[in-house]
Protein backbone atom coordinates (compact mmCIF):
# COMPACT_ATOMS: atom_id res chain seq x y z
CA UNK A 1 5.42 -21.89 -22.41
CA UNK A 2 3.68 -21.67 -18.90
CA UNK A 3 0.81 -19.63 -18.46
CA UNK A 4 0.13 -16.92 -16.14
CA UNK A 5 -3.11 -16.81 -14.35
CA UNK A 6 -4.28 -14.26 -11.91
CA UNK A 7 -6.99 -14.92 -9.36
CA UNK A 8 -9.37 -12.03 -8.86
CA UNK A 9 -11.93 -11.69 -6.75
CA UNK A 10 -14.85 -9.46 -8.16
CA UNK A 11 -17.58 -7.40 -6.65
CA UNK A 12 -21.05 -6.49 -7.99
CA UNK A 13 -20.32 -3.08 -7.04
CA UNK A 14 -17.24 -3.13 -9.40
CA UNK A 15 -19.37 -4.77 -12.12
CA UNK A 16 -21.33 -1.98 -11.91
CA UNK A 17 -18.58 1.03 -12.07
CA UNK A 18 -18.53 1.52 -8.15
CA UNK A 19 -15.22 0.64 -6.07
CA UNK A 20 -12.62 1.37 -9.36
CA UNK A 21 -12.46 5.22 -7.64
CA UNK A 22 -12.15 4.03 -4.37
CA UNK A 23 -9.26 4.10 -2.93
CA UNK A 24 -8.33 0.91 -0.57
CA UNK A 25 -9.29 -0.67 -4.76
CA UNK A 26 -6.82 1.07 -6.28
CA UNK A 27 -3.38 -1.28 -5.25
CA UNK A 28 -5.25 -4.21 -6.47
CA UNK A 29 -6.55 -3.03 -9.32
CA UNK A 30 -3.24 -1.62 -10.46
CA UNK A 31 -1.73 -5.30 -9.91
CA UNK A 32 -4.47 -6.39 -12.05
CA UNK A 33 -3.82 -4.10 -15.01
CA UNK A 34 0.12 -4.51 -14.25
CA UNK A 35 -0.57 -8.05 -14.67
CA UNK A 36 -2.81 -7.97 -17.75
CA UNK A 37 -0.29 -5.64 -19.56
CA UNK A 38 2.38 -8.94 -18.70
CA UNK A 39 0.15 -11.43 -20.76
CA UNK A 40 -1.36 -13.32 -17.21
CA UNK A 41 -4.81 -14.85 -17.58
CA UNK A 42 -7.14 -12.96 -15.55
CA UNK A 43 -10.03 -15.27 -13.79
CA UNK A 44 -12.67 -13.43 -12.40
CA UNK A 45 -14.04 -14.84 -9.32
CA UNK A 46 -17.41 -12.92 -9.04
CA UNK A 47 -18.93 -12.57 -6.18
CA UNK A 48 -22.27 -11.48 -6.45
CA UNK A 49 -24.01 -11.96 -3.16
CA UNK A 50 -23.63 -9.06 -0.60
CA UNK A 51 -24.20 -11.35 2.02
CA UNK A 52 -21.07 -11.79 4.21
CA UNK A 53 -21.44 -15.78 5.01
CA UNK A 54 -23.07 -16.46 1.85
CA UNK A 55 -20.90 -14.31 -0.44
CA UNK A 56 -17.64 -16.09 1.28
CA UNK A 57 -19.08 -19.53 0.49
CA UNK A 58 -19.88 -18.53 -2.73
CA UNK A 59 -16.90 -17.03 -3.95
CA UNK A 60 -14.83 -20.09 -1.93
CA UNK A 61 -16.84 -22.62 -4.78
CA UNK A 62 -16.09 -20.61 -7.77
CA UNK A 63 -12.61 -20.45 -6.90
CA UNK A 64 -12.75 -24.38 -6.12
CA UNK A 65 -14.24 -24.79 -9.59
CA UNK A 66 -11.96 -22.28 -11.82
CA UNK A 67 -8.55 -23.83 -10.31
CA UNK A 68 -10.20 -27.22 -11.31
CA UNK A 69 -9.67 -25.53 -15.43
CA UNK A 70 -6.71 -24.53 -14.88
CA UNK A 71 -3.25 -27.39 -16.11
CA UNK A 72 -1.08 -28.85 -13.25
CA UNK A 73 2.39 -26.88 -12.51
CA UNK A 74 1.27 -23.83 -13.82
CA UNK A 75 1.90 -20.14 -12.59
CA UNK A 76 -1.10 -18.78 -10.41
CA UNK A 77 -0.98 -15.36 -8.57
CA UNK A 78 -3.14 -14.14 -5.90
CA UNK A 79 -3.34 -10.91 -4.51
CA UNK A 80 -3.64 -10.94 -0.59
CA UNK A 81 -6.07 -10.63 1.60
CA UNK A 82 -8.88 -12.49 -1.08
CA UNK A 83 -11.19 -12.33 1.92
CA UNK A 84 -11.46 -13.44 5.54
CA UNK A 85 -8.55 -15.50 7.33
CA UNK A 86 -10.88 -18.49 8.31
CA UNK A 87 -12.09 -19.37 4.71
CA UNK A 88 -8.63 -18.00 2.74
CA UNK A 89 -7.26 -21.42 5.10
CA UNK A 90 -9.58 -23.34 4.06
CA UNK A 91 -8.91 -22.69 0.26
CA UNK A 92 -5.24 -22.07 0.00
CA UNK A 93 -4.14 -25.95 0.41
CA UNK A 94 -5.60 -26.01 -3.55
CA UNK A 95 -2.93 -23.87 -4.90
CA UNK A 96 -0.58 -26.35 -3.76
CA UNK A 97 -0.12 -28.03 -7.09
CA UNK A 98 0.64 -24.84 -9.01
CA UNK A 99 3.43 -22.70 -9.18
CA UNK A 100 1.86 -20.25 -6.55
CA UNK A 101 2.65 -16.89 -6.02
CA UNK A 102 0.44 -14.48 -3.34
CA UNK A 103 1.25 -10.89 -3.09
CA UNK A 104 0.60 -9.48 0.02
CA UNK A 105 -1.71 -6.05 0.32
CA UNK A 106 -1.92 -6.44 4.06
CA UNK A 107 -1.54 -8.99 6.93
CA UNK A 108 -4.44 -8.58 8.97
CA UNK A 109 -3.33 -10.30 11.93
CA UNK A 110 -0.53 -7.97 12.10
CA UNK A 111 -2.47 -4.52 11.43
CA UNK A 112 -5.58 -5.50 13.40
CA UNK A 113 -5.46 -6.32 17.29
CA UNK A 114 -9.25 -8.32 17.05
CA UNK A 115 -7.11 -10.64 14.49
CA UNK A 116 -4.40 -11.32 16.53
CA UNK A 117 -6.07 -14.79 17.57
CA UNK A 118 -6.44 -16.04 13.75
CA UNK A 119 -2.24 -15.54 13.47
CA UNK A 120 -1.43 -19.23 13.03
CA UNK A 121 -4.09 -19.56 10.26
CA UNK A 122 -2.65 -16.92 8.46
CA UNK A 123 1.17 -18.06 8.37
CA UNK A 124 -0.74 -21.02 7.33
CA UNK A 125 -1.90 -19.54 4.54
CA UNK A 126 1.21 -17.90 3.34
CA UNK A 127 2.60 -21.67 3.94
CA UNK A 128 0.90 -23.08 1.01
CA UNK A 129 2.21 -20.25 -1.57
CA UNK A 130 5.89 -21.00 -3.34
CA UNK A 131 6.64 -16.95 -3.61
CA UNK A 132 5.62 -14.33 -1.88
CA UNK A 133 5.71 -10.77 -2.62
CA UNK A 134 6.49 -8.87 0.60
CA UNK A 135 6.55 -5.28 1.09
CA UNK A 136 9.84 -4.46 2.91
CA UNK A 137 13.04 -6.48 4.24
CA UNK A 138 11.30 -5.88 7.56
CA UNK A 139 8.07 -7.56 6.43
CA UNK A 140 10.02 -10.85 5.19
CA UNK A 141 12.71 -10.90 8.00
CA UNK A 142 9.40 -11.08 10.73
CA UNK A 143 7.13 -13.84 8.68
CA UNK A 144 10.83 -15.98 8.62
CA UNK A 145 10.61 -15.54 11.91
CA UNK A 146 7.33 -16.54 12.16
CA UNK A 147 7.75 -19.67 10.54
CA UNK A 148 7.00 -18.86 6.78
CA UNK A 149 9.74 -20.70 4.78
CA UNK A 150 8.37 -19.64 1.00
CA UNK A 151 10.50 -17.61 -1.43
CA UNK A 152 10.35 -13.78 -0.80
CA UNK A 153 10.47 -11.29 -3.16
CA UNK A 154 10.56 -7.77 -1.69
CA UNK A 155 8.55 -5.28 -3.63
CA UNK A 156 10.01 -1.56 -2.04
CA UNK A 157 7.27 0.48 -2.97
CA UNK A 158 3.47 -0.17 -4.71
CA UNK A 159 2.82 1.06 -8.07
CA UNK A 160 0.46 3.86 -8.47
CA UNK A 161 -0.74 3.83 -12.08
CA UNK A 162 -1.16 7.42 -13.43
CA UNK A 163 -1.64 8.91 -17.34
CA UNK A 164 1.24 10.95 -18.15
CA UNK A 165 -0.86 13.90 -18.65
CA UNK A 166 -2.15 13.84 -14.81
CA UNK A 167 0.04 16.18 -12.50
CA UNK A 168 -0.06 17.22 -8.91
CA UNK A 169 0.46 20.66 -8.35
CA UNK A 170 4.34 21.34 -6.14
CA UNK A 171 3.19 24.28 -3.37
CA UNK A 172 6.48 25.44 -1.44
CA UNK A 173 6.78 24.42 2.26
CA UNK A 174 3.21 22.60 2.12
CA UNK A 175 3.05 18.64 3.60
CA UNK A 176 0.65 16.46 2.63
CA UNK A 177 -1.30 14.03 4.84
CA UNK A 178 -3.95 11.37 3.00
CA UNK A 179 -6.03 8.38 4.06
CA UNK A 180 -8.74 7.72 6.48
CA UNK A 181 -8.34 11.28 8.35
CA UNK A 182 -10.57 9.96 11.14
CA UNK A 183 -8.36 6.77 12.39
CA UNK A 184 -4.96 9.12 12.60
CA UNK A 185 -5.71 10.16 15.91
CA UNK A 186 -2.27 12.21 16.16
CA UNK A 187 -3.86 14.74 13.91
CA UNK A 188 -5.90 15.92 16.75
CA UNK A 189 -2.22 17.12 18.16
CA UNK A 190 -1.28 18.67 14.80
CA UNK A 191 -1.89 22.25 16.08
CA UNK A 192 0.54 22.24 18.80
CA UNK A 193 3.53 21.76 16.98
CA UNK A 194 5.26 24.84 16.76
CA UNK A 195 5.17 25.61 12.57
CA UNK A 196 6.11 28.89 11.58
CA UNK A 197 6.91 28.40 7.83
CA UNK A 198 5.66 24.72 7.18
CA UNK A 199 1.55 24.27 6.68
CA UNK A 200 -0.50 20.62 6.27
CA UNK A 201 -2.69 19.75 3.54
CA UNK A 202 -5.17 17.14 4.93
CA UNK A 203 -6.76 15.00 1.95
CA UNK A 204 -9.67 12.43 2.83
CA UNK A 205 -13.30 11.27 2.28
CA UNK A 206 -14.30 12.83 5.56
CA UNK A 207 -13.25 16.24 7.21
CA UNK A 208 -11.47 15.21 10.85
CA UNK A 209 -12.74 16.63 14.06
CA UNK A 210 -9.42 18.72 14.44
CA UNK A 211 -8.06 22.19 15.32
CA UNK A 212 -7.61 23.93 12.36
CA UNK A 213 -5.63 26.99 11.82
CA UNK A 214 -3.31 29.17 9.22
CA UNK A 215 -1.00 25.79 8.90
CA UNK A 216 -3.63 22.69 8.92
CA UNK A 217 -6.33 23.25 6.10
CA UNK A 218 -8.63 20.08 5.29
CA UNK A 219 -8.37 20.38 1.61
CA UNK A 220 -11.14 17.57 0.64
CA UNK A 221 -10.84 14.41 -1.31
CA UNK A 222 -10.21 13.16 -4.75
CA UNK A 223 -10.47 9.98 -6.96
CA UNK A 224 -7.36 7.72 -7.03
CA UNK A 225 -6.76 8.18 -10.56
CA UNK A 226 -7.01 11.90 -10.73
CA UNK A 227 -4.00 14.20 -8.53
CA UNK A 228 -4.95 17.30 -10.05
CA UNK A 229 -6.67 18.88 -7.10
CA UNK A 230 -3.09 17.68 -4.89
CA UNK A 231 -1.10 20.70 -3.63
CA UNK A 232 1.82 20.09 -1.80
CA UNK A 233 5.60 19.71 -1.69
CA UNK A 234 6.82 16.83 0.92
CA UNK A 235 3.99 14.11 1.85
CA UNK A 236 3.86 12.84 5.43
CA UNK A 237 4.49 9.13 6.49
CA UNK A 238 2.95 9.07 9.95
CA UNK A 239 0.39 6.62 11.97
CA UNK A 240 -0.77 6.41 15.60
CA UNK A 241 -2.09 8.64 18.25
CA UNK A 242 0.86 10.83 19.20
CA UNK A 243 2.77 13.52 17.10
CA UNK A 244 5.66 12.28 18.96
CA UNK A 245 6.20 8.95 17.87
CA UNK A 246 4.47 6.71 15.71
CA UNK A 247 2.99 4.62 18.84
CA UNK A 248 0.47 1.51 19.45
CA UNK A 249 -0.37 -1.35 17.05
CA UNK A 250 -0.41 1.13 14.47
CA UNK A 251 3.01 2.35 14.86
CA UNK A 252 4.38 -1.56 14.98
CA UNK A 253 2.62 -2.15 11.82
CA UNK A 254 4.65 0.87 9.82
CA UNK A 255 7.56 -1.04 10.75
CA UNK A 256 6.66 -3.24 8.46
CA UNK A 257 5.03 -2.08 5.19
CA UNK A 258 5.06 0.21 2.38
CA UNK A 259 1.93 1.85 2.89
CA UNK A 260 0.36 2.82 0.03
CA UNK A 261 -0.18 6.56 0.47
CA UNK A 262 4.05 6.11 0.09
CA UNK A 263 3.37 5.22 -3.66
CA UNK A 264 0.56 7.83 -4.00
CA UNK A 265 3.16 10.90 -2.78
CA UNK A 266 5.90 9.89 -4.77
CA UNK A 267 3.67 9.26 -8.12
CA UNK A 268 2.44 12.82 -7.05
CA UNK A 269 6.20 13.77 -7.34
CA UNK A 270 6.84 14.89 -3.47
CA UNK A 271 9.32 14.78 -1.50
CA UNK A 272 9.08 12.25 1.69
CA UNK A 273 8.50 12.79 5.61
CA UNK A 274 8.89 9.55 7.33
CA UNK A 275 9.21 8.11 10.82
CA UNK A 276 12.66 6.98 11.69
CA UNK A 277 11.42 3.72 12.30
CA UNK A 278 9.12 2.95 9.72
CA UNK A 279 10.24 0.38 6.91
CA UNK A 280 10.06 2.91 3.95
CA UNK A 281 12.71 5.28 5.99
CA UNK A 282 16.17 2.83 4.51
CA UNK A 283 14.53 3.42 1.15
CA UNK A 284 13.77 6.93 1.75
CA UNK A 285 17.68 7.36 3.09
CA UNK A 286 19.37 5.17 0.37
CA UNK A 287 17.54 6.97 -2.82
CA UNK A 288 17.69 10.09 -0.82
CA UNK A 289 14.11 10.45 -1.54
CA UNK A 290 12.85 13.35 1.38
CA UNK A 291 13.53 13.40 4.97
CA UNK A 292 13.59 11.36 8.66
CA UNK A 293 12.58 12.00 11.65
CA UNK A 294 11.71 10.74 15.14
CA UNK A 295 8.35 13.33 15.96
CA UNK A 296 6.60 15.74 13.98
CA UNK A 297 8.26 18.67 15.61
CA UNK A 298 11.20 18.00 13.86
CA UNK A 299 10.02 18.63 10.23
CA UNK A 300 10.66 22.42 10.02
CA UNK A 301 13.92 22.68 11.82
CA UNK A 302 14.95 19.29 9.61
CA UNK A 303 14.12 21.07 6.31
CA UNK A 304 15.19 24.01 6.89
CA UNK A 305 18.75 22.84 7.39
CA UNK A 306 18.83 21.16 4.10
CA UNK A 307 21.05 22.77 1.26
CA UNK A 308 20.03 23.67 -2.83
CA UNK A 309 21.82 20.51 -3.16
CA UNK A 310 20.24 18.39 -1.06
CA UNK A 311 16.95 19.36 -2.18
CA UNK A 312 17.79 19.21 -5.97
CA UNK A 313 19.38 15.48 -4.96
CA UNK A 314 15.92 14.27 -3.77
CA UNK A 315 13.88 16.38 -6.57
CA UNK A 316 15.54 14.43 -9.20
CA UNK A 317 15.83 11.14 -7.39
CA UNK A 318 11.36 11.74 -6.46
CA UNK A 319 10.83 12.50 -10.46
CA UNK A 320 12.62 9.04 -11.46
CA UNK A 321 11.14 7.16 -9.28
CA UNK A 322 7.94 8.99 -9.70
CA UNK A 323 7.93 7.63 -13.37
CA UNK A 324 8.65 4.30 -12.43
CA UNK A 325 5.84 3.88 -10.31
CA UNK A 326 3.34 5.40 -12.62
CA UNK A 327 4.44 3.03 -15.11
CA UNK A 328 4.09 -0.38 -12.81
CA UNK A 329 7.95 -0.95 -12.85
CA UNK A 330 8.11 -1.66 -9.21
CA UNK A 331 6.03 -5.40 -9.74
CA UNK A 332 7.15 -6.03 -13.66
CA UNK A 333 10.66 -6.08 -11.91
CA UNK A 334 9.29 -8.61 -9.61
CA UNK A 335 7.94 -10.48 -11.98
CA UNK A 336 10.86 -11.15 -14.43
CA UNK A 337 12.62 -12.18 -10.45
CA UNK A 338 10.24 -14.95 -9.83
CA UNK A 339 9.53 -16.70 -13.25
């Protein structure tokens, strides 16, 4: 039988309890569990200087020296980005010899305009892999362009690992917005769209510098693993500077991915607002999972014109899926795909 291994990089802050409620942790550390739970190997890579040159070199040795244990031709998976571009080239040619697999969190040269110059490194890197787990058709159709010939496996949506007993709370005609608050400049603009019926629920670690009024109330933050305190009925799928469109390097990049606050609104069991653009709005269409549109000012009217059925459609469609995700079936599916 071939074994599984998983690669995982490990922080002295996690050691120590810190980062498992934070939540840019929580996608990788639901891959680990979902992984676990499927009988891989887990080797911890632990990085235990804080230093940022140091603690690279470090962690790029005790990689070096745990693929060294581990047989020829077996199955190793690593979740994506490890850590910086420049020393995830150097290391990647060693996973060569395995049956490699890299699931891919973010690409940084695509989300980050700074990284733009490191681009060839990083189709490098996805070079050396045999699979790779992509987030959306969109995602795999631009790295083929981009000259990344490994196997794709497309993954839809993240899986947001929740207990059964933990439960948003469904508020009528509310729309939830969550993530860094600060970098979604277009909430600035959220008070001049025209909502009479429809009100925002912002959720993040920090209050934004916004107008606030009867519709937009900053409703604080919460840990990953706990929804309780979520109050809602649609969530919002929006990035950029403009309530118009979803604009800039930011708006390019939704194009591509399945962000993650995607799979944190349906595991809270709402319904979806998405750009029409976005990758997630063919999945949002085809499972008739919430709504599209091409600016923010939309929304009401867009709702508003929806029937019982329509809404009971997507209700039931948001609680299956809702379960799935919850339950990791979104990457075990994967999984049993790539062998």
């Amino acid at each position: 039988m071939n074994k599984k291994y998983l690669i995982v990089l490990v922080s002295p802050d996690y050691l120590a309890g810190k980062g498992k409620y934070v939540a840019g942790s929580k996608a990788p550390n639901d891959v680990t569990e979902i992984l676990t739970e499927e009988g891989f190997e887990i080797v911890p890579i632990v990085r235990r200087s804080l230093h940022k040159l140091w603690g690279v070199i470090e962690s790029i040795i005790k990689i070096w020296w745990n693929i060294k244990k581990i047989p020829r031709g077996a199955t190793i998976y690593v979740q994506y980005p490890m850590f910086n571009v420049s020393a995830f080239y150097r290391i990647a040619p060693l996973f060569k010899k395995f049956n490699s697999v890299i699931l891919i969190h973010d690409i940084r040269t695509y989300c980050q305009p700074f990284m733009v110059k490191h681009r060839e490194k990083e189709l490098t890197v996805l070079n050396y892999f045999n699979s790779i787990i992509v987030h959306s058709e969109s995602m795999k159709n631009r790295l083929k362009v981009d000259g990344v010939n490994g196997r794709f496996f497309v993954l839809g949506a993240f899986d947001y690992l929740l207990d059964d007993s933990v439960k948003s709370t469904i508020v009528p005609q509310t729309i939830m917005f969550a993530g860094a608050l600060a970098k979604s400049e277009f909430l600035k603009d959220l008070h001049k769209l025209n909502m009479r019926e429809m009100s925002f629920h912002l959720y993040g670690a920090n209050k934004p510098d916004i107008t606030y009024n009867d519709h937009i109330k900053y409703k604080g933050k919460f840990t990953p693993d706990d929804i309780s305190s979520v109050e809602a009925e649609w969530g919002l799928l929006w990035d950029g500077n403009s309530i118009d469109t979803c604009s800039g390097f930011h708006g390019e990049y939704l194009k591509l991915i399945a962000p993650h606050k995607f799979s944190l609104y349906l595991a809270c069991g709402l319904k979806i607002i998405c750009w029409e653009h976005s990758a997630m709005a063919e999945i949002v269409r085809e499972k008739k999972l919430g709504i599209i549109v091409s600016c923010l000012e939309e929304i009401e009217e867009t709702i508003k014109h929806l029937t019982y059925d329509d809404i009971s459609i997507m209700e039931r469609n948001v609680a299956k899926i809702s379960v799935e995700i919850r339950h990791g079936a979104m990457l075990k599916r994967i999984i049993k795909e790539i062998k």
